[in-house]
N, C-alpha and C. Protein backbone atom coordinates (compact mmCIF):
# COMPACT_ATOMS: atom_id res chain seq x y z
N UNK A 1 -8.47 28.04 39.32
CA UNK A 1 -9.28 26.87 39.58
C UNK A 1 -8.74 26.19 40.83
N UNK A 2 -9.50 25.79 41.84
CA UNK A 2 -9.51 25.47 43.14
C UNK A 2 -8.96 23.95 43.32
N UNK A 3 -9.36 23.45 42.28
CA UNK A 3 -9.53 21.76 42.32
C UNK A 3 -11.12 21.23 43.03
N UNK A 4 -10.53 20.04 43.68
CA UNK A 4 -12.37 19.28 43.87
C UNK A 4 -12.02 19.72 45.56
N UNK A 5 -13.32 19.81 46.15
CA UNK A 5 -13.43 20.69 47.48
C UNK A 5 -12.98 21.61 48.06
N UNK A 6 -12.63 22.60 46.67
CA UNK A 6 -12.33 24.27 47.08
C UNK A 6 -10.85 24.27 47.88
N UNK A 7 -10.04 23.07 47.92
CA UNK A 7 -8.70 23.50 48.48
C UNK A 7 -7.60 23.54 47.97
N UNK A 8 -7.80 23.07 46.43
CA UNK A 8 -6.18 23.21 46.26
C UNK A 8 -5.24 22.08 46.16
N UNK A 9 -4.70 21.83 45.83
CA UNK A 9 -3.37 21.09 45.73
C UNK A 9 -3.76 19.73 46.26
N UNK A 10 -4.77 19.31 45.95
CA UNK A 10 -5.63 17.85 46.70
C UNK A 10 -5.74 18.33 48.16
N UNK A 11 -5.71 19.18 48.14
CA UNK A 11 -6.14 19.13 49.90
C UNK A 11 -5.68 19.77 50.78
N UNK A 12 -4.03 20.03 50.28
CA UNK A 12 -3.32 20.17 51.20
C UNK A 12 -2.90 21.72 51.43
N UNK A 13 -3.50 22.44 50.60
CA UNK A 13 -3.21 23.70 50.50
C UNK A 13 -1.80 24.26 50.98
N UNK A 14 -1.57 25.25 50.79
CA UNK A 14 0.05 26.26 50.58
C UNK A 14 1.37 25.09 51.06
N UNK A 15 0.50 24.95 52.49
CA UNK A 15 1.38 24.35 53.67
C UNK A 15 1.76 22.81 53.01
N UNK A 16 0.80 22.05 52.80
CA UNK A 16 1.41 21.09 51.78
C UNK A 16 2.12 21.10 50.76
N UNK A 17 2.10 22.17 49.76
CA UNK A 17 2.76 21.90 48.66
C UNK A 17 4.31 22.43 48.84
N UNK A 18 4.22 23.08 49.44
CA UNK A 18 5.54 23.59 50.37
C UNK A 18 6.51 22.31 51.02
N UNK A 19 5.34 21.88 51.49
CA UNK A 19 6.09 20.46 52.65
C UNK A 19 6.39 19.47 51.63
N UNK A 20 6.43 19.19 50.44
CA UNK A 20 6.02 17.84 49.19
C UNK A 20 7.35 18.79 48.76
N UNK A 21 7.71 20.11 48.22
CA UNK A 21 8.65 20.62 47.75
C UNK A 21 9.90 20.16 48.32
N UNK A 22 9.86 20.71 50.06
CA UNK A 22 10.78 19.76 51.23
C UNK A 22 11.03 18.70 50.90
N UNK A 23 10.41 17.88 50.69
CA UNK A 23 10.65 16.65 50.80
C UNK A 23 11.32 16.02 49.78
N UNK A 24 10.29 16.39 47.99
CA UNK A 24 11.65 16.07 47.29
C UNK A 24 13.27 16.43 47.73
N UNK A 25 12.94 18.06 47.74
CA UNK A 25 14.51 18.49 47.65
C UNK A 25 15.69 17.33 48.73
N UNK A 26 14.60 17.16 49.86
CA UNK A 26 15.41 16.53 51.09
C UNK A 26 15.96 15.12 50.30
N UNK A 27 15.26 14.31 49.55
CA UNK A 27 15.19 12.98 49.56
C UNK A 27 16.37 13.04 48.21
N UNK A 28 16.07 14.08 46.99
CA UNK A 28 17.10 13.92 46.05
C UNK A 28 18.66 14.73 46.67
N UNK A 29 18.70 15.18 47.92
CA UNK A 29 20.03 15.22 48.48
C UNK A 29 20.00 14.23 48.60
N UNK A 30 19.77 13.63 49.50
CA UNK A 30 20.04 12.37 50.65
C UNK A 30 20.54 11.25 49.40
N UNK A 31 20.27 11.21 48.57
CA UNK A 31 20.41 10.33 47.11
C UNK A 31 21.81 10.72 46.47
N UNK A 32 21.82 11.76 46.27
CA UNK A 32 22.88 12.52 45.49
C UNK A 32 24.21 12.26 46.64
N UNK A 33 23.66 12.36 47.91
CA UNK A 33 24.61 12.41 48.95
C UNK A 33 25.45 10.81 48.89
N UNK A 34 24.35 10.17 49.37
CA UNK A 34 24.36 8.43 48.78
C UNK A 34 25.67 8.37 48.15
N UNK A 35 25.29 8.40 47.01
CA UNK A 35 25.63 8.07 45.72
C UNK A 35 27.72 8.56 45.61
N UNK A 36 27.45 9.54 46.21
CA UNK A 36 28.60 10.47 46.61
C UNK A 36 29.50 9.57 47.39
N UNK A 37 29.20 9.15 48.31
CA UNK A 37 29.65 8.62 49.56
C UNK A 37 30.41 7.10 49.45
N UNK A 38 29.31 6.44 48.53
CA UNK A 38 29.34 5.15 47.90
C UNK A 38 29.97 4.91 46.60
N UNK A 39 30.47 5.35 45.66
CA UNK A 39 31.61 5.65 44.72
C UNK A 39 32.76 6.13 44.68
N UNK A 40 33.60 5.43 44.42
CA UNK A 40 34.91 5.69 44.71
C UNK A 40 35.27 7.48 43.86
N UNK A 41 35.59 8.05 45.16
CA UNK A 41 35.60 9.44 44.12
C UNK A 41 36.85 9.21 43.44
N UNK A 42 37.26 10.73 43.22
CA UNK A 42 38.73 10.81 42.56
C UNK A 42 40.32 11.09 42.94
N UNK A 43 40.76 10.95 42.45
CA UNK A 43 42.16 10.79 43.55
C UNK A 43 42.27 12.36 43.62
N UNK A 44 42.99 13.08 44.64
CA UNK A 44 43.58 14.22 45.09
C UNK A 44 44.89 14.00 44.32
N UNK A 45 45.44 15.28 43.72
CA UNK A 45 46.35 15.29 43.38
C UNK A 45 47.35 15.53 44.42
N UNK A 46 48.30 14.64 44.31
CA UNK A 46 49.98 15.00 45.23
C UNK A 46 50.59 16.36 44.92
N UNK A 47 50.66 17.13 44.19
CA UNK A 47 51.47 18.00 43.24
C UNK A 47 50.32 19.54 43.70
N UNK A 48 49.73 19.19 45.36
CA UNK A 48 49.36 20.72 45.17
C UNK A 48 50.39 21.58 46.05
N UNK A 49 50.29 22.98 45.54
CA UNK A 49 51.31 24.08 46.16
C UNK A 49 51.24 23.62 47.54
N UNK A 50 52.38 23.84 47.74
CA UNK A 50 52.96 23.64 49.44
C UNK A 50 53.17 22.35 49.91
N UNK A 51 52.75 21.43 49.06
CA UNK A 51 52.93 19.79 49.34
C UNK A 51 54.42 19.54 49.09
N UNK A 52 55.04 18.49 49.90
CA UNK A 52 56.16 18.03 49.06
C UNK A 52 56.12 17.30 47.65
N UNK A 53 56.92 17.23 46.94
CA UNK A 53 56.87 16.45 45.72
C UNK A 53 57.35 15.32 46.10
N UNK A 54 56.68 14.29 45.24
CA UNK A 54 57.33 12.92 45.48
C UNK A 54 58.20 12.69 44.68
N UNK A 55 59.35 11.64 45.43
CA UNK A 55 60.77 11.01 44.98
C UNK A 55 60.03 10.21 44.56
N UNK A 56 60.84 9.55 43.49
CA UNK A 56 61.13 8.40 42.94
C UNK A 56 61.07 7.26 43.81
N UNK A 57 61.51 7.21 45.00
CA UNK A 57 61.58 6.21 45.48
C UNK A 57 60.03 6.22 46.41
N UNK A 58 59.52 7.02 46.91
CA UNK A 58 58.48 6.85 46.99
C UNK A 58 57.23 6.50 46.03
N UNK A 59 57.17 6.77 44.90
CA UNK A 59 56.67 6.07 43.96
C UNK A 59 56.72 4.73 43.60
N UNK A 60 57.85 4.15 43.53
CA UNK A 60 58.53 2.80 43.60
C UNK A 60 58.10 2.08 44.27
N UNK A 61 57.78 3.15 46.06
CA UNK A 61 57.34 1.87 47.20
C UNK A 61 55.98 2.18 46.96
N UNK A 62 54.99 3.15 46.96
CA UNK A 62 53.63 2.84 46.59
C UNK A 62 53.65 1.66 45.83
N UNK A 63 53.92 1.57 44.62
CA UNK A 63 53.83 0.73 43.36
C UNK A 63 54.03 -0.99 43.74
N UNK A 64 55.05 -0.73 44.83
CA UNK A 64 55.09 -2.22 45.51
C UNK A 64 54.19 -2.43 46.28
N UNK A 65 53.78 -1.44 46.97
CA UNK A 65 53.26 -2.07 48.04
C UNK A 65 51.28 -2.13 47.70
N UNK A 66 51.14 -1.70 46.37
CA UNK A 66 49.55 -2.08 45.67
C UNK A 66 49.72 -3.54 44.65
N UNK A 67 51.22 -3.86 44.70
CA UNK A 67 51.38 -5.06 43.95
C UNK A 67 51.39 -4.88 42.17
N UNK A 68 51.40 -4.07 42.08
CA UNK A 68 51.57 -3.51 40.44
C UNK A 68 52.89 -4.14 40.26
N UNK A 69 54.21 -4.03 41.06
CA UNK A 69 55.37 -4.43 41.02
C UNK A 69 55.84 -5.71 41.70
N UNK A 70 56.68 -6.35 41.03
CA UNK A 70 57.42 -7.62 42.12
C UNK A 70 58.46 -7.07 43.11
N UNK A 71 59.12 -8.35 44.11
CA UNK A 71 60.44 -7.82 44.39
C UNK A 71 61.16 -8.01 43.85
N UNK A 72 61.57 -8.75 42.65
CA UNK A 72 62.43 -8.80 41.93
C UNK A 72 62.68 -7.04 41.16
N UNK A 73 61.69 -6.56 40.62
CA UNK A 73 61.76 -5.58 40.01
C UNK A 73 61.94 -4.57 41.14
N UNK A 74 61.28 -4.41 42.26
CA UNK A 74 61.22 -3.11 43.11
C UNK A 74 63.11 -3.38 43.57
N UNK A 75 63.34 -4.39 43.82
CA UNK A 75 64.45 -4.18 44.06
C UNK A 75 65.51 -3.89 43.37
N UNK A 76 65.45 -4.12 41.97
CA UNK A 76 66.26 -3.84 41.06
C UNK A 76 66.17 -2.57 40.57
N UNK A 77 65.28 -1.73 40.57
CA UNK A 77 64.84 -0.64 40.63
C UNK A 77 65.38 0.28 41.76
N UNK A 78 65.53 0.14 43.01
CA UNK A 78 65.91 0.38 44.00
C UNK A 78 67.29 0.85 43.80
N UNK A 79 68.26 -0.53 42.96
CA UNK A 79 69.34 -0.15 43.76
C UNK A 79 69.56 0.97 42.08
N UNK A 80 69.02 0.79 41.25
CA UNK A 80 69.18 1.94 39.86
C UNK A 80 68.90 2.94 40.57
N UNK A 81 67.82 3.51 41.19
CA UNK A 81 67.96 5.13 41.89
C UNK A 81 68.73 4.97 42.50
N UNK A 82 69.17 4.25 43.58
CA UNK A 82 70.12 5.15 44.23
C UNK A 82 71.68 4.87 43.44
N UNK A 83 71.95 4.42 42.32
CA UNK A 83 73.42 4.35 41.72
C UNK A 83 72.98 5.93 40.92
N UNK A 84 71.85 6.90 40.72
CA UNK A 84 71.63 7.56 39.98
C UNK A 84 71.59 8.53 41.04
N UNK A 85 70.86 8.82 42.12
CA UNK A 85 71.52 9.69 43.36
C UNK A 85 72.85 9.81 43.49
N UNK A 86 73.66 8.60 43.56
CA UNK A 86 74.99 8.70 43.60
C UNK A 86 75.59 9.36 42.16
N UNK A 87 75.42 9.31 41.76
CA UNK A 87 75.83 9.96 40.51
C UNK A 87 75.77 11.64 40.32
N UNK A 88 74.28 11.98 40.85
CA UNK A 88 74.11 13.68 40.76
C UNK A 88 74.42 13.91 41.85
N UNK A 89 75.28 13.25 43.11
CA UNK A 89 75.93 13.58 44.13
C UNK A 89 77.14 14.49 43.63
N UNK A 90 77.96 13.68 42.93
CA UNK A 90 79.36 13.83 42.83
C UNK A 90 79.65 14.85 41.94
C-alpha cells in the first residue's frame, strides 16, 4: 500500500525515510554525547599496570588539599609516616 498520492512515506519516498533515519540516529548521538560530556564521569583508576603506586603521603596531600582533612590532622599524620619510614629504614 502506497499511502495517499501514490508516494509513500507521506511523500517523501526512499530518500526521505532514509534522511528521517539520519537524523534520528544523528540527534540521539548528539544527546547521548551531551549527556556524556555534562556528567561527571568516573574516576580512572591510579593502580593501572605501569603506573606508579601511590605513597601514603601522597594520599595524605590529596586528602588535604580537597579539604576532607585539617592541618592539624595532615600534619600530625605527616610526621606518623615518616617516624614509620624511619622505622622500615633501619
Amino acid at each position: 500500500m502506497m499511502g495517499y498520492g501514490g508516494m509513500g512515506y507521506g511523500g517523501m519516498g526512499w530518500a526521505g525515510m532514509v534522511g528521517m533515519v539520519l537524523f534520528w540516529v544523528v540527534l540521539i548521538a548528539a544527546i547521548v554525547w551531551a549527556v556524556t560530556r555534562l556528567l561527571p564521569g568516573r574516576q580512572v583508576p591510579t593502580n593501572l599496570p605501569g603506573a606508579a603506586p601511590e605513597t601514603p603521603e601522597g594520599i595524605l596531600d590529596r586528602r588535604y588539599a580537597r579539604g576532607e582533612i585539617d592541618l592539624e590532622t595532615y600534619q600530625a599524620q605527616r610526621v606518623v609516616l615518616a617516624a614509620a619510614r624511619n622505622e622500615r629504614l633501619r
